[in-house]
Protein backbone atom coordinates (compact mmCIF):
# COMPACT_ATOMS: atom_id res chain seq x y z
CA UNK A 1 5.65 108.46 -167.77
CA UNK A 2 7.74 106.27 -170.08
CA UNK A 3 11.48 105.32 -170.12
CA UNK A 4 13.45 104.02 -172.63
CA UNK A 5 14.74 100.43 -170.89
CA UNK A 6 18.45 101.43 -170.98
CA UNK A 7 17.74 104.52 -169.11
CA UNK A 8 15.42 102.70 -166.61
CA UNK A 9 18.53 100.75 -166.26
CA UNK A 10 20.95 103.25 -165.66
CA UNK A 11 18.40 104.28 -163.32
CA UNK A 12 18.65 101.14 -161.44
CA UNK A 13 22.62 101.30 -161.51
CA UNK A 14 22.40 104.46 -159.79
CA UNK A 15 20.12 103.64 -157.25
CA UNK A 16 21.88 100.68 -156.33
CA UNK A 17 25.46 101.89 -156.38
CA UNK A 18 24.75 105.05 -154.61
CA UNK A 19 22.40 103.53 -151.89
CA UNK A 20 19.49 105.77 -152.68
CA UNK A 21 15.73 103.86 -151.34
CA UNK A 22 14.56 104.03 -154.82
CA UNK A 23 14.57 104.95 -158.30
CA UNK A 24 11.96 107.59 -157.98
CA UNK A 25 14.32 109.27 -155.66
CA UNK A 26 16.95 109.07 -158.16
CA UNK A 27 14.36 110.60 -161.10
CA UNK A 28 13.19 113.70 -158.37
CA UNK A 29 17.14 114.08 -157.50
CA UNK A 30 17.75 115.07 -161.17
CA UNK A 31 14.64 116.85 -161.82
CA UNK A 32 15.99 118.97 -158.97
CA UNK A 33 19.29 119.36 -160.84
CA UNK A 34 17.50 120.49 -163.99
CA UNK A 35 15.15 122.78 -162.63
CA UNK A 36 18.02 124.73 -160.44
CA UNK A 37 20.22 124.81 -163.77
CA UNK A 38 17.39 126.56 -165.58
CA UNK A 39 16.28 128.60 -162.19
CA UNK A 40 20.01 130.07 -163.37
CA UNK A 41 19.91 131.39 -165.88
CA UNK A 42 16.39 132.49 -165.97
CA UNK A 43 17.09 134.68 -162.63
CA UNK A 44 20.45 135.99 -164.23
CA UNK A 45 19.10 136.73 -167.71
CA UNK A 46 20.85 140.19 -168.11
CA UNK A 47 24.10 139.14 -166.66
CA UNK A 48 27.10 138.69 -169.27
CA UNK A 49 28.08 135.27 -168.72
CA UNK A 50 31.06 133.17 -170.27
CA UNK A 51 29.88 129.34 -170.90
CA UNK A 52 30.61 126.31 -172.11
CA UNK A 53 28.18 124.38 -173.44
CA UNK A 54 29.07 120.46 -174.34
CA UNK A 55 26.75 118.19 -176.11
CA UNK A 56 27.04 114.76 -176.73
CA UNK A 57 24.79 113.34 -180.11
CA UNK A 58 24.64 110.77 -182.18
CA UNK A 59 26.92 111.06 -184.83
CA UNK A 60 24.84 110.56 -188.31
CA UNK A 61 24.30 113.62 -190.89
CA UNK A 62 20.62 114.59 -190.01
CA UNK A 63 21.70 115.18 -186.47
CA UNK A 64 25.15 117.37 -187.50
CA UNK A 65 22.68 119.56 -189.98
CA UNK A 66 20.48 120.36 -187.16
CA UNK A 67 23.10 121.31 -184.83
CA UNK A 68 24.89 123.45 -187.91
CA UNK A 69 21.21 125.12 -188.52
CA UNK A 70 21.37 126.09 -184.52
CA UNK A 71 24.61 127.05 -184.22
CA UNK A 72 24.41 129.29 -186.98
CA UNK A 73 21.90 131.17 -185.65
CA UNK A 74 23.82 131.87 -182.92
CA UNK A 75 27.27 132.48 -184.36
CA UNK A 76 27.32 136.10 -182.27
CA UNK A 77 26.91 134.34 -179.26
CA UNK A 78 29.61 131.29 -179.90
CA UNK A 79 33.11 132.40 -179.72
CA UNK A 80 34.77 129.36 -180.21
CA UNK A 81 33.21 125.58 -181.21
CA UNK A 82 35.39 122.57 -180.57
CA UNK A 83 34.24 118.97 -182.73
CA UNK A 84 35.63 115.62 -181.40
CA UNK A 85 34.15 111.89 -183.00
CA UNK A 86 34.15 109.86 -180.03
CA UNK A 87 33.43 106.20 -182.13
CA UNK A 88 31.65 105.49 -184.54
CA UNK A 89 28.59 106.49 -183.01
CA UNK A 90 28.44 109.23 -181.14
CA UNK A 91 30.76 113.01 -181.12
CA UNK A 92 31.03 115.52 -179.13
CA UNK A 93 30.69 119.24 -179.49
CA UNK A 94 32.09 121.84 -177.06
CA UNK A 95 31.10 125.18 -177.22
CA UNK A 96 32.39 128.52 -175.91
CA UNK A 97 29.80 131.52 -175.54
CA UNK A 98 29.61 134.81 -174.19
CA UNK A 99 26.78 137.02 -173.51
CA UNK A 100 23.63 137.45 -171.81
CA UNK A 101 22.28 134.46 -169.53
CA UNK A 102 19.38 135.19 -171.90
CA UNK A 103 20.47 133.84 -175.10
CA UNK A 104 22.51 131.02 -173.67
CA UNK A 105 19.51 129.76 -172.18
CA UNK A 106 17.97 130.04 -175.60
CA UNK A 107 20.42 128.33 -177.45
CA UNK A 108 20.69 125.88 -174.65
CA UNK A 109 16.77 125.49 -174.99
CA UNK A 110 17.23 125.22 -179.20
CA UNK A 111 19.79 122.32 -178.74
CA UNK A 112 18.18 120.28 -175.59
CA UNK A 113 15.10 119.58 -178.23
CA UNK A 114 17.05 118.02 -181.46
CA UNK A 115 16.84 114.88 -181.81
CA UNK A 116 19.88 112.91 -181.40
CA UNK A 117 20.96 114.44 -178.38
CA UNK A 118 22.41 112.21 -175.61
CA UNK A 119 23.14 114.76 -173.16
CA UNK A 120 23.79 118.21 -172.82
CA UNK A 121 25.72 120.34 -169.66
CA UNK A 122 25.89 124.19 -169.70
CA UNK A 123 28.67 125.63 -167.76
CA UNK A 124 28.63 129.31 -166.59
CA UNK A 125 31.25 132.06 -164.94
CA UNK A 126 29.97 135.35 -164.48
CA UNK A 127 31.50 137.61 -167.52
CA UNK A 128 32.32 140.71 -165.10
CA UNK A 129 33.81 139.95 -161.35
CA UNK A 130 32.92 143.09 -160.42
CA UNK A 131 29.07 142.14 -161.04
CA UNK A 132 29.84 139.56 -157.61
């Protein structure tokens, strides 16, 4: 497996400042993360969620067109889209879903892969209390 430098750095930063033996603890720490995130939504996939989906890209016009093609085709699951341009680099886009764990997950899955995309966090509250 290869890492960019800066991220094998941020790496290090990590492991350092939060005392953790090493940086492949740090790497299975995260993988944990991701793979309880997707665990989610794939074991809720009928459930009516509300989410909030923010992704953080690099701000040139080949990345915005591929994140206007996805969006798009999702435009019955995105209530609500929020566009902020951090610097000149990078933006941020914040968006507010609702329906099945299902098809966040697959516009989740349709964003993770653009290119251009620093980071990505999916946020979700069950759509019906009474589901609890």
């Amino acid at each position: 497996m290869s890492l960019p430098a800066k991220l094998i750095a941020q790496i290090d930063d990590i492991t350092e400042r939060e005392g953790y033996a090493s940086r492949s603890e740090v790497i299975r720490k995260a993988l944990r993360v991701l793979i309880s995130e997707d665990a989610w939504l794939t074991n809720h996939q009928d459930t009516m969620f509300i989410a909030t989906i923010t992704v953080f890209y690099e701000d040139d016009a080949s990345s915005t067109e591929r994140l206007s093609a996805v969006f798009h085709k999702y435009t019955d699951l995105v209530k609500a889209r929020t566009h902020s341009h951090l610097h000149s680099e990078y933006c941020l886009e914040v968006l507010v879903c609702h329906g099945k764990a299902s098809e966040i997950k697959k516009l989740k899955n349709d964003l993770t892969v653009l290119r251009g995309i620093q980071e990505l966090r999916v946020v979700t509250i069950k759509a019906d209390a009474k589901e609890s």
